[in-house]
Protein backbone atom coordinates (compact mmCIF):
# COMPACT_ATOMS: atom_id res chain seq x y z
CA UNK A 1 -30.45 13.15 -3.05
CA UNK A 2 -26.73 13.44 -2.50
CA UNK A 3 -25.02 11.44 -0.02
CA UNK A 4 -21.59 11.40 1.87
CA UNK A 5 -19.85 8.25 2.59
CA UNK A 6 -16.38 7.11 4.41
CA UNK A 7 -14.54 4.33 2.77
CA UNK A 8 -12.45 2.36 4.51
CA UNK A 9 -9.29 0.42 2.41
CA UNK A 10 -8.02 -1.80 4.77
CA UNK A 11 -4.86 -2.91 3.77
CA UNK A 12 -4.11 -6.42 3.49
CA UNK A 13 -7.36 -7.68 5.42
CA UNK A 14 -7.98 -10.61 3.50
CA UNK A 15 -6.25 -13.53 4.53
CA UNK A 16 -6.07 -17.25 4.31
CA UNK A 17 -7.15 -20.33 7.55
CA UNK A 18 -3.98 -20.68 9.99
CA UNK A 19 -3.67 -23.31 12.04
CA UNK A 20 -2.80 -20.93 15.15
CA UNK A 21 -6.18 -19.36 15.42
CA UNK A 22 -7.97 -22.86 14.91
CA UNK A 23 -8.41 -22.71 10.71
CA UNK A 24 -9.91 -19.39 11.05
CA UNK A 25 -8.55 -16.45 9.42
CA UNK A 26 -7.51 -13.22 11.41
CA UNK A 27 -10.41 -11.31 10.49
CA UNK A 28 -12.61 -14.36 11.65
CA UNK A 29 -11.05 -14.92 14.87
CA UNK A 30 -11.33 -11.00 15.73
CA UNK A 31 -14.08 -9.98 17.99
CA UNK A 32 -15.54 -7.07 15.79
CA UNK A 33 -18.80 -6.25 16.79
CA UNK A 34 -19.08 -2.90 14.55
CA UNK A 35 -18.35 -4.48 11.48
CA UNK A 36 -20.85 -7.11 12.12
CA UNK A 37 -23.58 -5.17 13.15
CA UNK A 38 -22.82 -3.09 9.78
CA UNK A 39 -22.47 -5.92 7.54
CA UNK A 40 -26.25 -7.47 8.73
CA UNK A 41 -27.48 -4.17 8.34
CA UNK A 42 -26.04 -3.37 5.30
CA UNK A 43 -24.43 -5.27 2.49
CA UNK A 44 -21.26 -7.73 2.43
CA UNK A 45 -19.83 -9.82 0.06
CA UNK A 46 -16.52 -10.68 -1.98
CA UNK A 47 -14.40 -7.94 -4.36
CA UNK A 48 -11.84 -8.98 -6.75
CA UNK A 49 -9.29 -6.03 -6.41
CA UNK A 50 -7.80 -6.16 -9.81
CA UNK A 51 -9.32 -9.01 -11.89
CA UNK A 52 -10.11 -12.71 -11.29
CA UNK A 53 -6.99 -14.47 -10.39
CA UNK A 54 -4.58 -11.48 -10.36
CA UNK A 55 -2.37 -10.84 -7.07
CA UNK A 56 -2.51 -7.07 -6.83
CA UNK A 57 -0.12 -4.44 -5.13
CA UNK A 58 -0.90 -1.77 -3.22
CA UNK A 59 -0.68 0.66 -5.91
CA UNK A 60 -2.73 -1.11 -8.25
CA UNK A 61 -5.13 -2.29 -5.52
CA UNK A 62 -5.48 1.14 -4.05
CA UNK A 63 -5.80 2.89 -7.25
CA UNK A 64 -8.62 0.65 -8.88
CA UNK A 65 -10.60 1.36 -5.60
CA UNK A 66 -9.67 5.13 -6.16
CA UNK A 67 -11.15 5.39 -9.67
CA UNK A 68 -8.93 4.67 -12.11
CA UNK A 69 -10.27 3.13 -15.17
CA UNK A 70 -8.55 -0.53 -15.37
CA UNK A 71 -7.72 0.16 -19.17
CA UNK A 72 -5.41 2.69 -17.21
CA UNK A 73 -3.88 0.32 -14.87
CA UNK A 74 -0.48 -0.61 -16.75
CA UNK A 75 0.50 3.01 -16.24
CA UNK A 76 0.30 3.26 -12.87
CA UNK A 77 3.73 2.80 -12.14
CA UNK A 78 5.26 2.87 -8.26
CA UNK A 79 8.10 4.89 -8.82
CA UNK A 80 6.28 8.42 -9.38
CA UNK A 81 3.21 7.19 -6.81
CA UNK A 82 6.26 7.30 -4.17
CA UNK A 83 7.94 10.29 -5.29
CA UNK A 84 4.99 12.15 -5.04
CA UNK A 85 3.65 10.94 -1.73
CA UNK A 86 7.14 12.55 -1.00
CA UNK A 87 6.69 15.42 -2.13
CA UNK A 88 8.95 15.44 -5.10
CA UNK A 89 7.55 16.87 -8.53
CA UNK A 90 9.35 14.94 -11.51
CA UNK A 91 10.80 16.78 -13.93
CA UNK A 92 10.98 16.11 -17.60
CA UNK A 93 13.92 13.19 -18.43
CA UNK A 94 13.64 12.12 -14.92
CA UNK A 95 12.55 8.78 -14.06
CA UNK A 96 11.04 7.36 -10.15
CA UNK A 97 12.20 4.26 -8.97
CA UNK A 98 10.57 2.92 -5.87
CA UNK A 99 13.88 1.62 -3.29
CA UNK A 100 13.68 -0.32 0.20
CA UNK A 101 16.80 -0.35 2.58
CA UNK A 102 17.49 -4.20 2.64
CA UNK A 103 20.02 -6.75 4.58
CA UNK A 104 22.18 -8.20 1.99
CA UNK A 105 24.61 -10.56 2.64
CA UNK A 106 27.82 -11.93 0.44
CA UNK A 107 26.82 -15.00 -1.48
CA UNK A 108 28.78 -17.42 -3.71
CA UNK A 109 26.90 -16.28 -6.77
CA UNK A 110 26.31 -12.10 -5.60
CA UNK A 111 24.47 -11.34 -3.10
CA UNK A 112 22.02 -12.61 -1.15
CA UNK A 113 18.96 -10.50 0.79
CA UNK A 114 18.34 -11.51 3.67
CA UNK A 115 15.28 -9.36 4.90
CA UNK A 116 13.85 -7.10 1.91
CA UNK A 117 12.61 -4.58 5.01
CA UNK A 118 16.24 -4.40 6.89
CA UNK A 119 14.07 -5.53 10.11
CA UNK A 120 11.55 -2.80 9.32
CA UNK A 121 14.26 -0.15 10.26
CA UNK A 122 12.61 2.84 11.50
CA UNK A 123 15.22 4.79 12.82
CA UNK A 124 18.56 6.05 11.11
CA UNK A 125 17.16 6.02 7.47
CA UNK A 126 17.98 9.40 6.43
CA UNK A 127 21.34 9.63 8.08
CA UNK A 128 21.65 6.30 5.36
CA UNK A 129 20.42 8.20 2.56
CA UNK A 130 22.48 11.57 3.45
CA UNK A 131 25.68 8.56 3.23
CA UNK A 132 24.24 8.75 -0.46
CA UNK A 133 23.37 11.87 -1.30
CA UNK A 134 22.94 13.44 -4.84
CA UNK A 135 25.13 10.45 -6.21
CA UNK A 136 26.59 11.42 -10.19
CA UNK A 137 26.73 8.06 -11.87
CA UNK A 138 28.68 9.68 -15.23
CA UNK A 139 27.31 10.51 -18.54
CA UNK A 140 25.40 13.16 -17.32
CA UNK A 141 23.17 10.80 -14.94
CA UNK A 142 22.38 11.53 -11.37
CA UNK A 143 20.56 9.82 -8.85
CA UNK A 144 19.36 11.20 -5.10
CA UNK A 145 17.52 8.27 -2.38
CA UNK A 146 14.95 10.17 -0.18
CA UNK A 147 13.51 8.18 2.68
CA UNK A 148 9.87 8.30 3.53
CA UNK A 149 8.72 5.70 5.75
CA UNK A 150 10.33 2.82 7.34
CA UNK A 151 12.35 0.48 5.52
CA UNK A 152 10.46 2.57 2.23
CA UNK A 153 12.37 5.36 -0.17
CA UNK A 154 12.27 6.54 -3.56
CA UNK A 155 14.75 6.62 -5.55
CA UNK A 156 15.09 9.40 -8.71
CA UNK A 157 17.05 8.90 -11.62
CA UNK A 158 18.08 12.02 -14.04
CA UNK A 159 19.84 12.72 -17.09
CA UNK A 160 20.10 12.57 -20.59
CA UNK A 161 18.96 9.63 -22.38
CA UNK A 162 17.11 7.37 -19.80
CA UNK A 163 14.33 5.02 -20.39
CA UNK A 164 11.82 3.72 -16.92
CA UNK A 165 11.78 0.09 -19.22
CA UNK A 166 13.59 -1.77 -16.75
CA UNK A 167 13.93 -4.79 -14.70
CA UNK A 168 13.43 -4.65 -10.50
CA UNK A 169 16.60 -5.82 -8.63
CA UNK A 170 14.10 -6.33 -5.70
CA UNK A 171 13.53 -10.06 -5.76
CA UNK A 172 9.96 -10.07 -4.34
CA UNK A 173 8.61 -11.82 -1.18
CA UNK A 174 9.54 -15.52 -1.92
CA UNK A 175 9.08 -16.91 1.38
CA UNK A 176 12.85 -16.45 2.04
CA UNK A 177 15.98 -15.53 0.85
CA UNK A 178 16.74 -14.47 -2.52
CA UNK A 179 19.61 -13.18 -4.54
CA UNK A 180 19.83 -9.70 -4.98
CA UNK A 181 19.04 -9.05 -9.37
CA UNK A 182 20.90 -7.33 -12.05
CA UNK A 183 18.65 -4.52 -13.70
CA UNK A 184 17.86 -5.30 -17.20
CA UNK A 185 16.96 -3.35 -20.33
CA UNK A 186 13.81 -4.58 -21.26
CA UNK A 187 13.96 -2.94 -24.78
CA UNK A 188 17.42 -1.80 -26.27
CA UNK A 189 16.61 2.14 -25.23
CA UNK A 190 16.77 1.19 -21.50
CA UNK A 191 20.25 0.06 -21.50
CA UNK A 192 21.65 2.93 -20.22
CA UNK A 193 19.21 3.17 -17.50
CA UNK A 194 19.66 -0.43 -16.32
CA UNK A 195 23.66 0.41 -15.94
CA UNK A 196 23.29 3.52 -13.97
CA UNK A 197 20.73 1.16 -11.44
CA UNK A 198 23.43 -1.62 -10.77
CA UNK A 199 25.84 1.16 -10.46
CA UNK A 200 24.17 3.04 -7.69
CA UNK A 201 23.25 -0.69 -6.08
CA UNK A 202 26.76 -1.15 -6.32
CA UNK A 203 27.94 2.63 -4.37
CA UNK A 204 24.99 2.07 -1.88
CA UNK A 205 26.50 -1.29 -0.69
CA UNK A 206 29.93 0.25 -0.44
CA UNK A 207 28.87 3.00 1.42
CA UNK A 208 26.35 1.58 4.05
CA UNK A 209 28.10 -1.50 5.05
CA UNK A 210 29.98 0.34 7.39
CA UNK A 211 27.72 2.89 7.88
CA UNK A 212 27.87 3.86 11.96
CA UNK A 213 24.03 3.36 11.64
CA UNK A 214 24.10 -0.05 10.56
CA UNK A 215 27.47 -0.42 13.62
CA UNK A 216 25.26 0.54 15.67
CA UNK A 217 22.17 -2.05 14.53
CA UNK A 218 24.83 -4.82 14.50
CA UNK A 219 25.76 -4.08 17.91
CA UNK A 220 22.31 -4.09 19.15
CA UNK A 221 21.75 -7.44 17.85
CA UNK A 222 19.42 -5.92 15.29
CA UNK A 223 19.82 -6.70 10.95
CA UNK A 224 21.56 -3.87 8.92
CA UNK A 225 20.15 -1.60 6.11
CA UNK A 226 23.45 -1.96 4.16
CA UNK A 227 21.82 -2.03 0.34
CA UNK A 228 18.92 -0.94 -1.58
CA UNK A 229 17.12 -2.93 -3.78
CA UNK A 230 14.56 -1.08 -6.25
CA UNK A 231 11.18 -1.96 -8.05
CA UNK A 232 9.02 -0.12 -10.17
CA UNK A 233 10.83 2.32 -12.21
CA UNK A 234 8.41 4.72 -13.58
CA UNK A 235 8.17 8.39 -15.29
CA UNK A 236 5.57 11.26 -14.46
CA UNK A 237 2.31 10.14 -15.29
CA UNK A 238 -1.57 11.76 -15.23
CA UNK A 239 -4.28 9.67 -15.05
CA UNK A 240 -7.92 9.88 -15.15
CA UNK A 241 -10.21 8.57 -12.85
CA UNK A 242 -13.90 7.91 -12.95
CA UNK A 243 -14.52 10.11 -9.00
CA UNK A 244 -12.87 13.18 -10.64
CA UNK A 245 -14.97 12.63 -13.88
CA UNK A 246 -18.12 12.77 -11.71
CA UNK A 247 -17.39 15.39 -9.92
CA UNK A 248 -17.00 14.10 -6.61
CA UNK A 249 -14.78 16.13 -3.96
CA UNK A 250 -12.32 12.93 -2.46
CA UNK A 251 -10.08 12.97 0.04
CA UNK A 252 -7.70 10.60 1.64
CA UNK A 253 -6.84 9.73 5.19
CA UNK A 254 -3.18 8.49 5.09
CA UNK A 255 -0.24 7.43 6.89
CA UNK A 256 1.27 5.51 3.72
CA UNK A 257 3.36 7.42 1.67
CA UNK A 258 2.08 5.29 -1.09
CA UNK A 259 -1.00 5.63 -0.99
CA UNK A 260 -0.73 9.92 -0.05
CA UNK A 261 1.37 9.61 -3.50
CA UNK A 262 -1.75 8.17 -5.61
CA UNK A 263 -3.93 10.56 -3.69
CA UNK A 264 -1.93 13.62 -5.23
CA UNK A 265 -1.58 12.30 -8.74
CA UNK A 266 -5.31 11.61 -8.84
CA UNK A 267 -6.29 14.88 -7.24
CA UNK A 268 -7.44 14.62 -4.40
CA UNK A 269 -6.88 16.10 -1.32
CA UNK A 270 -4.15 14.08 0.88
CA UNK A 271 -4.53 14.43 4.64
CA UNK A 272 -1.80 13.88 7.15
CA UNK A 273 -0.96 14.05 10.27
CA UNK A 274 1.97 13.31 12.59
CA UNK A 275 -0.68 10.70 14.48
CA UNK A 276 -1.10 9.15 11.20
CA UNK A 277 1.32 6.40 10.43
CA UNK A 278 1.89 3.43 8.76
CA UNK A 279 2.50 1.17 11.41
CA UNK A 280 0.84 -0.48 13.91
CA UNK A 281 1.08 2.61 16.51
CA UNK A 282 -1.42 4.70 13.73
CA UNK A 283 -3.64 6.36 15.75
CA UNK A 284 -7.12 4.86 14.43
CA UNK A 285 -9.00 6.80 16.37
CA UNK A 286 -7.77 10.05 15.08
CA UNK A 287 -8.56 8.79 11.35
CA UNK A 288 -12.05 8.31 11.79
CA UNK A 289 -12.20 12.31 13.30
CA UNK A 290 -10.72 13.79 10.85
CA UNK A 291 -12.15 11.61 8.01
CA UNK A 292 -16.06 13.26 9.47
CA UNK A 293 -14.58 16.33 9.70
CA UNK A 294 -12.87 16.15 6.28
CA UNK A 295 -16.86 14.83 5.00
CA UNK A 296 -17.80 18.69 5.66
CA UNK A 297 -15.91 19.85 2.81
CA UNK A 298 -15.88 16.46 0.57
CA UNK A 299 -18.42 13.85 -0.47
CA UNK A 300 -15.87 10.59 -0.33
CA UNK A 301 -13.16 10.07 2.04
CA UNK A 302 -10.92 7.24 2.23
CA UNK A 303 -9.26 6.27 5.46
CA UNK A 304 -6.52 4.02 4.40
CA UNK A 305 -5.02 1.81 7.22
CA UNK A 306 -1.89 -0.17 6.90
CA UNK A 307 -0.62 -2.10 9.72
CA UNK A 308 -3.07 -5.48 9.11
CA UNK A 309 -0.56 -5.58 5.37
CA UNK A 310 2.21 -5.57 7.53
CA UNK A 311 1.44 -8.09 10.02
CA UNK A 312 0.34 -10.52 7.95
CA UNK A 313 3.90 -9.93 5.66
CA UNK A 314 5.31 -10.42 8.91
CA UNK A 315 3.35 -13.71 9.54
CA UNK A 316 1.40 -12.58 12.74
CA UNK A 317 -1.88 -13.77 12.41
CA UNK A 318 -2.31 -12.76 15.87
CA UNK A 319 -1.45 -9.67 15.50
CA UNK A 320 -3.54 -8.73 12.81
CA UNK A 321 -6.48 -10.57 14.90
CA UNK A 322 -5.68 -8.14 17.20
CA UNK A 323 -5.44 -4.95 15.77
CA UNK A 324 -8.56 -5.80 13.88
CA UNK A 325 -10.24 -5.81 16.83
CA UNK A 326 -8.76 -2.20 18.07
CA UNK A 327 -9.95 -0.92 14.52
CA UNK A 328 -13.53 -2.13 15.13
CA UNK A 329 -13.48 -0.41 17.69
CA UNK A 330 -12.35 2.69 16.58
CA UNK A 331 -14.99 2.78 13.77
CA UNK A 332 -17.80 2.89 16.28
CA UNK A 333 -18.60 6.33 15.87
CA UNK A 334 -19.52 5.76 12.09
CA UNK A 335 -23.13 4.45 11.89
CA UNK A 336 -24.05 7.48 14.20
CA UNK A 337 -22.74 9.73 11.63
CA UNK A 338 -25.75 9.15 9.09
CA UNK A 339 -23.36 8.52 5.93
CA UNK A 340 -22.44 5.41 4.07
CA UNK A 341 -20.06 3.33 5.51
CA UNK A 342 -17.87 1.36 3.52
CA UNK A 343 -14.96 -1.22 3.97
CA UNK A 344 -13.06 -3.06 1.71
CA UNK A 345 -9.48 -3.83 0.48
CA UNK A 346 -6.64 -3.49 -1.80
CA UNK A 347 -5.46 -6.96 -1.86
CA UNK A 348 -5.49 -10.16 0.12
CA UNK A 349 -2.11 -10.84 2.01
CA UNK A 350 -2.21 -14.43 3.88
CA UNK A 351 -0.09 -14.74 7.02
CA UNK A 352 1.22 -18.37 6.51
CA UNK A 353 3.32 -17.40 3.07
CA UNK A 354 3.24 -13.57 4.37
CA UNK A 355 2.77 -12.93 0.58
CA UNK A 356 0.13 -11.23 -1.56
CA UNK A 357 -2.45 -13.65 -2.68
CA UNK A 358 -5.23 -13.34 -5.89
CA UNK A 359 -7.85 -13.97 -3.07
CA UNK A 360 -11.16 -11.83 -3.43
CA UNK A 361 -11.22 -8.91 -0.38
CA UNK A 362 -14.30 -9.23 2.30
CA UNK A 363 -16.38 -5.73 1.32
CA UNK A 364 -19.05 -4.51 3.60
CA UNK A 365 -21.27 -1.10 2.54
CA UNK A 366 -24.03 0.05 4.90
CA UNK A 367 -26.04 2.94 4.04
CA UNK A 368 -28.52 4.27 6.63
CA UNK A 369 -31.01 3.94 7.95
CA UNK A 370 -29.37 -0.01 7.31
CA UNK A 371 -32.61 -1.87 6.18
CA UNK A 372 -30.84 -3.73 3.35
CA UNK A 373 -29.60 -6.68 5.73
CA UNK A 374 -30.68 -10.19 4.99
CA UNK A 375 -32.51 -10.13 8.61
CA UNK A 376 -29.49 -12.08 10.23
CA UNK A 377 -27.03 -11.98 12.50
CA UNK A 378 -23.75 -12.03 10.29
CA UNK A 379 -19.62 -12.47 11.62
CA UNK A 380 -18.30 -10.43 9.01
CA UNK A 381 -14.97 -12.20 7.64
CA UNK A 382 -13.52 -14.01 4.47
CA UNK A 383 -16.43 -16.89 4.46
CA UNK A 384 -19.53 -15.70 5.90
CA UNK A 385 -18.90 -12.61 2.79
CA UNK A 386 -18.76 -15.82 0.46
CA UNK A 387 -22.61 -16.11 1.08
CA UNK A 388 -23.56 -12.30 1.53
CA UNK A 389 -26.41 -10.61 -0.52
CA UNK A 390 -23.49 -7.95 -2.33
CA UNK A 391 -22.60 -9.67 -5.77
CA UNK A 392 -19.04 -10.55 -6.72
CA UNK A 393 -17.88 -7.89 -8.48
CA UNK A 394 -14.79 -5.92 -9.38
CA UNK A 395 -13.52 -2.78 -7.50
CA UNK A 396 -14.06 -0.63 -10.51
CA UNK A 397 -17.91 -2.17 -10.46
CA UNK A 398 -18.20 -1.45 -6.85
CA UNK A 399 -16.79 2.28 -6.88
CA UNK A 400 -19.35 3.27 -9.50
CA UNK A 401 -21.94 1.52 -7.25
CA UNK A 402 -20.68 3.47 -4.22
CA UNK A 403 -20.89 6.34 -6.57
CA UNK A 404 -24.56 5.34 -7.25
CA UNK A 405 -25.66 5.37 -4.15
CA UNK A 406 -24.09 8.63 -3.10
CA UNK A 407 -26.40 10.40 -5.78
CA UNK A 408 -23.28 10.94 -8.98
């Protein structure tokens, strides 16, 4: 018998004891009733995202738990995900770097970033990347910034000659400032490619410092966007995936131009909506509608939800406690549905470091009528999961279980 089932990737929601919610973690200091009642009613236990000891990103979190095969992973590259969750088809000899808008300040030895997110700037972006524009870099080479969410743009690269075998300036979440990196050739064909990076760097920082936008931010006491920094250079890529191979019709419930991107390059069907974002205001509520609505035409849909990633990057445990809780509750209309319910993660972020962590995801999957609890009353979180009747397993193990269970 074929079954249906929503999937829930929860970005982020693993996380580490803090001291402010009494050595708990956020998940285990939210009140979430739902989750619970599905967990000792169903199954829960621990997922390694990637592999044992790995600290995954959300591409590479997000697109294990989508299907890909992990012999695949090293070419899913973040570049093209975020050019196509913007809409923008790369062409042949182009190459996808994924950008942030970033506070840099002048430092004895470069410069310095201050905030890798510009304060989460979510207002002014494109007039910032219309300050760029189509940008020629010489020998042929251009380069154009589009903006898609937040602090979060892509950045495409074209021309004769270029290589996507090259060094991030973006130093990484660190815990605090860093200086801002020189792109490197990482094999002699990249050269070129590393050159043209540091040169548009170098035009965005001249051109936004002074950009009335970031006047304007100053003024208001708030930080500036006045540089990019970029990661993940990439070209176009196809990749298989083991959903697609098996024939089952996936869609994806999205606010995260990320994840929309992976969606699209996979093939399946991306659904947005203005009410979807990827922020805290997402309206979680609306997700769960249109992800049973979206089951009438599809056998797995993923509701992706961001804003517990970006709390915890943020370090507000409290926060995420919080909006835990309002996503419990928005999931109540689930178990009534009669199709399996699953929830689970791309990675682990911890809110004391506000980094990414190798930390195994909590993973609940209920399938009704729910008579494969362990008879118990269970608070689903980081270590009651440590004792839960699901295995340990990788996401690619638990996909093809999910895909088991669904009748492929």
């Amino acid at each position: 018998m074929r079954r249906r089932c929503v999937l829930l990737l929860i970005d982020g929601l693993g996380d580490l004891p803090v001291d402010s919610l009494g050595g708990l973690t956020p998940l285990e200091a939210a009140a979430t009733p739902n989750l619970d009642r599905l967990a000792s009613r169903g199954h829960y236990g621990l997922l390694d995202p990637v592999g044992v000891g790995e600290v995954p990103n959300t591409h590479s979190g997000s697109g294990m738990l989508f299907g890909v095969f992990p012999s695949d992973t090293d070419r899913l590259t973040r570049g093209p995900v975020e050019a196509s969750g913007a809409g923008r088809s790369l062409q042949a000899g182009e190459i996808a770097v994924r950008a942030n808008f970033a506070t840099l300040e002048h430092h004895t030895e470069g410069w310095l970033v201050r905030d890798r997110r510009a304060g989460r700037i979510s207002e002014g972006t494109e007039e910032l990347a219309e300050a760029l524009g189509e940008v020629e870099l010489g020998d042929g080479v251009y380069a154009s910034l589009q903006p898609t969410d937040q602090h979060r743009c892509v950045l495409v690269l074209g021309g004769p000659g270029l290589d996507p075998s090259i060094s991030d300036t973006d130093p990484g979440d660190q815990g605090g400032s860093s200086l801002l990196r020189r792109c490197k050739p990482l094999r002699p064909e990249a050269e070129r490619t590393a050159g043209k990076i540091n040169r548009f760097v170098e035009l965005a920082l001249a051109r936004l410092e002074d950009h009335p936008v970031n006047r304007k931010r100053r003024a208001a006491g708030l930080l500036p966007a006045n540089g990019i920094i970029t990661r993940g250079a990439g070209a176009a890529f196809q990749l298989d995936n083991v959903l697609r191979e098996r024939g089952i019709r996936t869609a994806v419930i999205a606010g995260c131009n990320t994840v929309r991107g992976l969606a699209r390059i996979l093939g399946f069907t991306a659904v947005s909506d203005p009410r979807f974002t990827a922020t805290v205001e997402t309206d979680l509520e609306a997700k769960v509608a249109a992800a049973l609505q979206a089951l009438e035409s599809h056998d797995l849909v993923f509701v992706h939800v961001k804003a517990p990633d970006l709390l915890a990057h943020d370090r507000k445990p409290r926060g995420k406690r919080d909006f835990l809780e309002r996503l419990d509750l928005a999931l109540s209309p689930l178990e009534a549905a009669g199709v399996i319910v699953g929830l689970t993660a791309d990675h682990t972020t911890d809110s004391n470091s506000g980094t990414h962590t190798s930390d195994p995801v909590p993973t609940l999957l209920y399938v009704p009528p729910g008579s494969a609890g362990m008879g118990e009353s269970v608070q689903f979180g980081e270590r009651s999961c440590r004792r839960g009747n699901l295995p340990r397993q990788s996401s690619h193990e638990f996909v093809l279980r999910v895909a088991e269970l669904m009748g492929f």
